[in-house]
PDB file of N, CA and C in Angstrom:
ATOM      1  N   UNK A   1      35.968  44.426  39.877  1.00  0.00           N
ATOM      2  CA  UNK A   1      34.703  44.695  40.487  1.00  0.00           C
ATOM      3  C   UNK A   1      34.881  45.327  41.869  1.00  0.00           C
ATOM      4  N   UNK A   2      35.583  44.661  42.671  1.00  0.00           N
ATOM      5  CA  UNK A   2      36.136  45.689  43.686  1.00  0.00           C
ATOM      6  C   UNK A   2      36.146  46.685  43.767  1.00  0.00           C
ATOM      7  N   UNK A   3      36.970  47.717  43.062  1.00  0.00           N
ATOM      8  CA  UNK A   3      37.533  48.314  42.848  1.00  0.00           C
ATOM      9  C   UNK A   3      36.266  49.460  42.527  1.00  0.00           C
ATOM     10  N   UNK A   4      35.308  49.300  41.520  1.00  0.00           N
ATOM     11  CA  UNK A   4      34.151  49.602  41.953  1.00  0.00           C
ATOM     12  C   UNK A   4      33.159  49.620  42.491  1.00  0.00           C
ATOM     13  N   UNK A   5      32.707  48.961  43.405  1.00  0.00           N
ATOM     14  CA  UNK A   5      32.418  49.157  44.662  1.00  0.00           C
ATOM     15  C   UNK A   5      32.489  49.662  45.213  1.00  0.00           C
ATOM     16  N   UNK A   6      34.052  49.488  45.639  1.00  0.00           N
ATOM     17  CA  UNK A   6      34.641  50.749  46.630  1.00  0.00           C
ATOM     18  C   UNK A   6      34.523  52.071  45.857  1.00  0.00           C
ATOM     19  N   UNK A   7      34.495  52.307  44.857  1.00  0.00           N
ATOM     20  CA  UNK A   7      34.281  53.853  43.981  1.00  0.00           C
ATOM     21  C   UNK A   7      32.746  54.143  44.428  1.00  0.00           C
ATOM     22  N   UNK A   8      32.157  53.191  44.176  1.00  0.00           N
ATOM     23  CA  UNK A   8      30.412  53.339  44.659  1.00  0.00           C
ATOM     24  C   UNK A   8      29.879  53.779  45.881  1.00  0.00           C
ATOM     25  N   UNK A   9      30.648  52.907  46.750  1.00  0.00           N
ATOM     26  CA  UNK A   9      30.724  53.333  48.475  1.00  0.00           C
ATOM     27  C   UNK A   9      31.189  54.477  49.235  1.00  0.00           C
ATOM     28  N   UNK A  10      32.323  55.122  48.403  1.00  0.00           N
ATOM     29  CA  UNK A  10      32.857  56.503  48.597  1.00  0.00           C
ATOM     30  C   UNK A  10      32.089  57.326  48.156  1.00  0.00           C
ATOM     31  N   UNK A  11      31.439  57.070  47.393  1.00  0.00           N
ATOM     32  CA  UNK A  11      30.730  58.050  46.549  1.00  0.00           C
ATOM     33  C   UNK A  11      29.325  58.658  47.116  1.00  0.00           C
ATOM     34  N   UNK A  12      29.033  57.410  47.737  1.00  0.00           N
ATOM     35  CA  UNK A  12      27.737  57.431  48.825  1.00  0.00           C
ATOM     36  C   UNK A  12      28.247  58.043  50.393  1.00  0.00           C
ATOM     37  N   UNK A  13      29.329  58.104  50.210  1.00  0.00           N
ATOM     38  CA  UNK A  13      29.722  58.938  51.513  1.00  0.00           C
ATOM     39  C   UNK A  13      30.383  57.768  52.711  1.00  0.00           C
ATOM     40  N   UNK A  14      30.727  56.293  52.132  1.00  0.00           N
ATOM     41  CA  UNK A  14      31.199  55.598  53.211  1.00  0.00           C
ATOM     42  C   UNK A  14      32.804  55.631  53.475  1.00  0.00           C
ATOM     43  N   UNK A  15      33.496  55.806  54.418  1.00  0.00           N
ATOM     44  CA  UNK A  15      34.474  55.159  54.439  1.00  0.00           C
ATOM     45  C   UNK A  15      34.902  54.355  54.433  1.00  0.00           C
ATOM     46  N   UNK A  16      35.690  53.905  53.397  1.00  0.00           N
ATOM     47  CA  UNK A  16      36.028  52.816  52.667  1.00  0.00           C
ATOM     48  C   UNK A  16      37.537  52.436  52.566  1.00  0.00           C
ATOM     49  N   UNK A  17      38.073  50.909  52.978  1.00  0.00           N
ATOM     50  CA  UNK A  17      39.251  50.688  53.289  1.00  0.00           C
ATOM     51  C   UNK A  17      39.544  49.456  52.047  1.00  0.00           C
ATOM     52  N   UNK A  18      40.193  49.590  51.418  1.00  0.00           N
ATOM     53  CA  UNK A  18      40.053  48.691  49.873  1.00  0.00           C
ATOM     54  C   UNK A  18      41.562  48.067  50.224  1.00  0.00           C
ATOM     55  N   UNK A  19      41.263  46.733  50.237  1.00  0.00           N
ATOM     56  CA  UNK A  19      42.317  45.334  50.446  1.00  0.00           C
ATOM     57  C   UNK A  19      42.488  44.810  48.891  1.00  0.00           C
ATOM     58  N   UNK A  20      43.291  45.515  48.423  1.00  0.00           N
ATOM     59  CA  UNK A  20      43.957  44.987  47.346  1.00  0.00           C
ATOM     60  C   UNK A  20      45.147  44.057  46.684  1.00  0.00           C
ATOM     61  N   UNK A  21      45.332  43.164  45.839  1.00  0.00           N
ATOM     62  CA  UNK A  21      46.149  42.465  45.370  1.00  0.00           C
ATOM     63  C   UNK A  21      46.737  43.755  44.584  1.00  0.00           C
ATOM     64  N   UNK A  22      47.998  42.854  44.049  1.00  0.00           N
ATOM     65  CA  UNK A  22      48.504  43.575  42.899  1.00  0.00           C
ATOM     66  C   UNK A  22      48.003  43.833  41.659  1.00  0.00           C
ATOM     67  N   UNK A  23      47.773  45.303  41.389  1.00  0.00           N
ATOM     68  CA  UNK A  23      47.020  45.456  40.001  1.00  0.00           C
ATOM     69  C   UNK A  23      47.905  46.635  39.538  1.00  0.00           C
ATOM     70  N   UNK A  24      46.692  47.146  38.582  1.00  0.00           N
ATOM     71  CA  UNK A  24      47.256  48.323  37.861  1.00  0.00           C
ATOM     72  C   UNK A  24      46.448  49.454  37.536  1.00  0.00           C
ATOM     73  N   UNK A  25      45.563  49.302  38.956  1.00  0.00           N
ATOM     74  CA  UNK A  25      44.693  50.399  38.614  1.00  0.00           C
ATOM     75  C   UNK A  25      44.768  51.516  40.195  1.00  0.00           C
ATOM     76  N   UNK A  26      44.561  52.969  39.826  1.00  0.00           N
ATOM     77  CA  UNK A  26      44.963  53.378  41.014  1.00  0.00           C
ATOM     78  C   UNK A  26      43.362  53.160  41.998  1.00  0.00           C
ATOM     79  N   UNK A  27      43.950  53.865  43.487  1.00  0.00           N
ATOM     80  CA  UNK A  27      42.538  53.607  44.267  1.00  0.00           C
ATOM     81  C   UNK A  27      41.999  54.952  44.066  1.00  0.00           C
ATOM     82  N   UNK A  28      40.854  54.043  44.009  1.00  0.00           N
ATOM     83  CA  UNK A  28      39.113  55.276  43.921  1.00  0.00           C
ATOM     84  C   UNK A  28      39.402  56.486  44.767  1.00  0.00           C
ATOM     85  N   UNK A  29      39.050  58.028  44.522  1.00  0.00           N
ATOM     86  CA  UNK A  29      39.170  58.575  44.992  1.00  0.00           C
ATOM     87  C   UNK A  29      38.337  58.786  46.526  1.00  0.00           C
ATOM     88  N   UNK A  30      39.274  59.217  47.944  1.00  0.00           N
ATOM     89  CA  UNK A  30      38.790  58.756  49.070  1.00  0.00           C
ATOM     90  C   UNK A  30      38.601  57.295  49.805  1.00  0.00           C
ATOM     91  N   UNK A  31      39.385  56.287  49.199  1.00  0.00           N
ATOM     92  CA  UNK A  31      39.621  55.323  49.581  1.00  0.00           C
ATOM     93  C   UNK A  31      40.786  54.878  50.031  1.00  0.00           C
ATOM     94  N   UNK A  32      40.890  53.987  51.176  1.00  0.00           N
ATOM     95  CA  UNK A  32      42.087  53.800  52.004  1.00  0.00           C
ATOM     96  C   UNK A  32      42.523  52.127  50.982  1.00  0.00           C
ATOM     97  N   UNK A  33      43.422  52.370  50.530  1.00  0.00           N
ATOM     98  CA  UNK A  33      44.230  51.266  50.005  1.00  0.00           C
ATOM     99  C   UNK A  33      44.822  50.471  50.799  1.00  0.00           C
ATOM    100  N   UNK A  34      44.944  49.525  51.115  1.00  0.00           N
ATOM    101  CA  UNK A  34      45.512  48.355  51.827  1.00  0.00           C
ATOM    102  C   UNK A  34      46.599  46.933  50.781  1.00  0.00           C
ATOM    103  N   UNK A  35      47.518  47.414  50.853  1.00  0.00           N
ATOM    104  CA  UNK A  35      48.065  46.579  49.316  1.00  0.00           C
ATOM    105  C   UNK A  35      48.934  45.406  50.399  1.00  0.00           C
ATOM    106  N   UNK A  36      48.232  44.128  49.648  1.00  0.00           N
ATOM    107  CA  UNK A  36      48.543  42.567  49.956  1.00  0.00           C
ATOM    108  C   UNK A  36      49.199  42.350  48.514  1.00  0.00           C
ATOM    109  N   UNK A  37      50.023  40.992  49.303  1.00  0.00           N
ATOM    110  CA  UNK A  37      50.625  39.907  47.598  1.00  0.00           C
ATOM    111  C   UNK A  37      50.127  38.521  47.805  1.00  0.00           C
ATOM    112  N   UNK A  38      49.909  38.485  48.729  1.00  0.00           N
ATOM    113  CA  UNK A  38      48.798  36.667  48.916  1.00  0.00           C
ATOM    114  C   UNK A  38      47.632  36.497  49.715  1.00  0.00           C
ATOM    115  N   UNK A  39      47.033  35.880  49.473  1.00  0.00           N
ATOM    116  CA  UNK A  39      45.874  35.163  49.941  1.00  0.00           C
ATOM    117  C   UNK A  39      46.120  35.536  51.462  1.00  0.00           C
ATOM    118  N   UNK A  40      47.189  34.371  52.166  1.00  0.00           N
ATOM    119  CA  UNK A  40      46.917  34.681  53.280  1.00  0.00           C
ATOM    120  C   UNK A  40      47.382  36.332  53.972  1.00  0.00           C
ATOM    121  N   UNK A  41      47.936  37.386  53.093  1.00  0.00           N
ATOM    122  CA  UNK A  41      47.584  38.808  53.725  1.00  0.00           C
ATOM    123  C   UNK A  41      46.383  39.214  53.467  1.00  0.00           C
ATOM    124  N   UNK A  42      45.788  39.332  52.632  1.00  0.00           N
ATOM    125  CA  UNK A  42      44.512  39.058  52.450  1.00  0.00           C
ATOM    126  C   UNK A  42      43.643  39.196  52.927  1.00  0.00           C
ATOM    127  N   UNK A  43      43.613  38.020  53.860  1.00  0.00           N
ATOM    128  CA  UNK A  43      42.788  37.407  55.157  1.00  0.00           C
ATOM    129  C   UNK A  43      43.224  38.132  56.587  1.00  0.00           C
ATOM    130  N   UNK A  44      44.680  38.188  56.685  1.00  0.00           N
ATOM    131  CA  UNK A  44      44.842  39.030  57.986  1.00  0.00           C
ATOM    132  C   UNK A  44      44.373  40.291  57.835  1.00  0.00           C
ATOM    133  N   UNK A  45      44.419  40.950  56.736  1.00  0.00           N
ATOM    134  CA  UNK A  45      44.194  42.454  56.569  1.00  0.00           C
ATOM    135  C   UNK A  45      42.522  42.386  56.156  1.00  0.00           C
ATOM    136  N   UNK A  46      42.007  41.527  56.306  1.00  0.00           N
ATOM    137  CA  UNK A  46      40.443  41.649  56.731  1.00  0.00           C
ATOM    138  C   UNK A  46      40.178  40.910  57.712  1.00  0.00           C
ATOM    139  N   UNK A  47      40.589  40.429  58.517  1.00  0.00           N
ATOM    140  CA  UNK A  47      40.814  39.460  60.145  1.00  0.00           C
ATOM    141  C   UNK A  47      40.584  41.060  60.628  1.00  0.00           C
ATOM    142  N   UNK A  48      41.746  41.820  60.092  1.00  0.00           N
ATOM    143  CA  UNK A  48      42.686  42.990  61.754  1.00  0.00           C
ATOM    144  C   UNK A  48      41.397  44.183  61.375  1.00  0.00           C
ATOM    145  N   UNK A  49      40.910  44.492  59.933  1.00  0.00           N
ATOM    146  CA  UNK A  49      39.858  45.401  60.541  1.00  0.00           C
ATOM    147  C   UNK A  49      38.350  45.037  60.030  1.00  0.00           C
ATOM    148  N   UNK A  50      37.943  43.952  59.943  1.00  0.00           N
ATOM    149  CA  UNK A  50      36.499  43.628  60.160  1.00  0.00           C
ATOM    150  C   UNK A  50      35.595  44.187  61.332  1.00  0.00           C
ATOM    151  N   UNK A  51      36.576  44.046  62.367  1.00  0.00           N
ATOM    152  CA  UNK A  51      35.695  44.701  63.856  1.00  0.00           C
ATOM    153  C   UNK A  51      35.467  46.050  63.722  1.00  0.00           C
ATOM    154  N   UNK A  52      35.926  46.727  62.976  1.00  0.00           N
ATOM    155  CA  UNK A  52      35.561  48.325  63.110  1.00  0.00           C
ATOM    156  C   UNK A  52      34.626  48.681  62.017  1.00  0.00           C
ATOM    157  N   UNK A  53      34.304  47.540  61.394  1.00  0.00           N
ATOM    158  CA  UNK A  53      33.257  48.196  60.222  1.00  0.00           C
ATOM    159  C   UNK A  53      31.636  47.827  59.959  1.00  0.00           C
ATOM    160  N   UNK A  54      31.193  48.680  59.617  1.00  0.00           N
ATOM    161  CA  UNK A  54      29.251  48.244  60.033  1.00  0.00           C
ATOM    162  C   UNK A  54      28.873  47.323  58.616  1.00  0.00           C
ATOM    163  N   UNK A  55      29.657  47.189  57.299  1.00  0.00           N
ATOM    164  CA  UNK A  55      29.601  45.919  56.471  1.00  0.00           C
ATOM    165  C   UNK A  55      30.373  45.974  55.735  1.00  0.00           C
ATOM    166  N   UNK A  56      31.115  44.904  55.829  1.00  0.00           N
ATOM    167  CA  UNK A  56      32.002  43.940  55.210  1.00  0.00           C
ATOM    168  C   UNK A  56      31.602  43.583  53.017  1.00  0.00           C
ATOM    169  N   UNK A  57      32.115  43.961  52.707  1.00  0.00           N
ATOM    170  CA  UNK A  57      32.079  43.340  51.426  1.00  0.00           C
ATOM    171  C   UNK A  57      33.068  42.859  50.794  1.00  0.00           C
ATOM    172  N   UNK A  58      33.269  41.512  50.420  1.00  0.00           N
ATOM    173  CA  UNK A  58      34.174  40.808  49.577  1.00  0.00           C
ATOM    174  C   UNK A  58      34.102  40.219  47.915  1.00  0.00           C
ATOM    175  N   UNK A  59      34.789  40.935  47.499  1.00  0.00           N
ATOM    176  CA  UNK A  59      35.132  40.734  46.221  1.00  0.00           C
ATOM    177  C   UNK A  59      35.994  39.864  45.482  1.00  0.00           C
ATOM    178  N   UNK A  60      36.703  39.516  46.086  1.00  0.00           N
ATOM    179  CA  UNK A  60      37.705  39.079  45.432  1.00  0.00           C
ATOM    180  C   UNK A  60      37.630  37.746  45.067  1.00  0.00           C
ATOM    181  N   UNK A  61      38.476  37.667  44.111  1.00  0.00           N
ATOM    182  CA  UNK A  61      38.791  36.195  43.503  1.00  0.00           C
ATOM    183  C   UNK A  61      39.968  35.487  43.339  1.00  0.00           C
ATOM    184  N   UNK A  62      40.440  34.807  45.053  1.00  0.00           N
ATOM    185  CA  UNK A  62      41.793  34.844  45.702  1.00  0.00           C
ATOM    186  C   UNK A  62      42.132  33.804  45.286  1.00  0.00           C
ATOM    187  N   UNK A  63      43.297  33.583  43.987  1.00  0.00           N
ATOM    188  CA  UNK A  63      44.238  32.119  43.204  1.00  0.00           C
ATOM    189  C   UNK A  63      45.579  31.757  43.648  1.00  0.00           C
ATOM    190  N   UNK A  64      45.803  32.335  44.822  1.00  0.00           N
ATOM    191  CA  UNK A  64      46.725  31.317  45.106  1.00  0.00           C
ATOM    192  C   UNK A  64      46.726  30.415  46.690  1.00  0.00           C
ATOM    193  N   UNK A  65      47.720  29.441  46.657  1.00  0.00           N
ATOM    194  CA  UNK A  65      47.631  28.305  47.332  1.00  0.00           C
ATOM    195  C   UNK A  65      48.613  28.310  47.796  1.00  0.00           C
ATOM    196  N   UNK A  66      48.353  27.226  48.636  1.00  0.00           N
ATOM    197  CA  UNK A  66      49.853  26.678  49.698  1.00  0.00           C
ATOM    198  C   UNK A  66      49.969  25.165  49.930  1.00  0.00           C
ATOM    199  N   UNK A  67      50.989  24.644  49.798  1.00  0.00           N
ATOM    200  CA  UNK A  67      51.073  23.030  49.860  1.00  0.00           C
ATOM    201  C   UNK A  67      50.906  22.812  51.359  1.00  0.00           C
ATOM    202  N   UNK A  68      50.396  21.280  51.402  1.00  0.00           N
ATOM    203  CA  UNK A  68      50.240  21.208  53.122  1.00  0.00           C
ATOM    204  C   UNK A  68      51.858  20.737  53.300  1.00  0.00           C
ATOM    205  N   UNK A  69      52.909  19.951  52.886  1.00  0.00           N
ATOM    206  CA  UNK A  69      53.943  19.720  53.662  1.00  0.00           C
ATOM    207  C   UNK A  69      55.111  20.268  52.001  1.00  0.00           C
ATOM    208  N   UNK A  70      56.531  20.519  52.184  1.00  0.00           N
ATOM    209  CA  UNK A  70      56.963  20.740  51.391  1.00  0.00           C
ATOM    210  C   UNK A  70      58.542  19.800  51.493  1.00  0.00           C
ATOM    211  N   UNK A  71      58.555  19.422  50.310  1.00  0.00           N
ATOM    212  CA  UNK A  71      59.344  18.154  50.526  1.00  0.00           C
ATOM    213  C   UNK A  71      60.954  19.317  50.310  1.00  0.00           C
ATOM    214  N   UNK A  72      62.141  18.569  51.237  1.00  0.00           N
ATOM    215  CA  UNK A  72      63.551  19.002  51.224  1.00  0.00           C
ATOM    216  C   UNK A  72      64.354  18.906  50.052  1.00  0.00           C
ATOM    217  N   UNK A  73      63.640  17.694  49.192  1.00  0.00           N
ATOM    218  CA  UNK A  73      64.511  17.480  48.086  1.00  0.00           C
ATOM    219  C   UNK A  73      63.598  17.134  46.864  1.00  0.00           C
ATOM    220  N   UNK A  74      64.225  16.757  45.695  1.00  0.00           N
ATOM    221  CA  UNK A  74      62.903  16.492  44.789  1.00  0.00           C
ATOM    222  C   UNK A  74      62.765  15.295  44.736  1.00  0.00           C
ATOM    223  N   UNK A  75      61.109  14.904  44.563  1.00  0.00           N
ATOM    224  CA  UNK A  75      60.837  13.788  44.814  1.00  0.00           C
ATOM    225  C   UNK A  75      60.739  12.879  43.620  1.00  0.00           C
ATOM    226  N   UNK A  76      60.971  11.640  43.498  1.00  0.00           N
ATOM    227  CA  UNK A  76      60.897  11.077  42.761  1.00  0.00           C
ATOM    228  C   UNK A  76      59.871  10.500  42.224  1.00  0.00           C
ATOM    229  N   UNK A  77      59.528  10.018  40.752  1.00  0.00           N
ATOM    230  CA  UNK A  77      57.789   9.552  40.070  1.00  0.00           C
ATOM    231  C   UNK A  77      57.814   8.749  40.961  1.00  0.00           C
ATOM    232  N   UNK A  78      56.357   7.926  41.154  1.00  0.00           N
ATOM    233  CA  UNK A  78      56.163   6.591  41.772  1.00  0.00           C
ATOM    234  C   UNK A  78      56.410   5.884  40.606  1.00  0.00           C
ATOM    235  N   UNK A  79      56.385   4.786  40.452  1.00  0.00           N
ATOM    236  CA  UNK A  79      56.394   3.652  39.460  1.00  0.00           C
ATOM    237  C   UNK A  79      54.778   3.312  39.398  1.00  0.00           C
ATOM    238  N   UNK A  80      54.284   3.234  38.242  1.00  0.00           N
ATOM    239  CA  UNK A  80      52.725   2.936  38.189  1.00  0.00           C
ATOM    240  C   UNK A  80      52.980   1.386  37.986  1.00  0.00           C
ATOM    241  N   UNK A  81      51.910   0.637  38.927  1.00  0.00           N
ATOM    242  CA  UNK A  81      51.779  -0.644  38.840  1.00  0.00           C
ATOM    243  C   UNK A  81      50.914  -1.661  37.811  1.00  0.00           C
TER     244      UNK A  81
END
């Protein structure tokens, strides 16, 4: 869906900067490609140019995650009581 959008928005004459994951489709003609591999590039690469643009549209449907602490070794089951 993105991906058209941004085809829609060019088309109407906007300049258009398209923050993409990895796919397999090329970018819309007249669109600035921005190619991320996670979530959090993602977010910086719409953090670093949100300020220069008169609207923002988000598409995406961002699946991956990050653990809050990551253990050194593997951990062992608990014992269920």
């Amino acid at each position: 869906m993105g991906y058209a959008l941004a085809a829609a928005a060019a088309d109407a004459g906007a300049r258009v900067k398209l923050i993409s994951g990895p796919v397999n489709l090329e970018a819309p003609a007249r669109c600035e490609r921005v190619q991320v591999e996670s979530a959090q590039q993602m977010l910086d690469a719409s953090l670093d140019g949100i300020g220069d643009c008169d609207i923002f549209i988000a598409a995406a449907a961002v699946a991956d995650y990050r653990p809050v602490s990551v253990a050194e070794h593997k951990m062992k089951k608990a014992k269920k009581s």
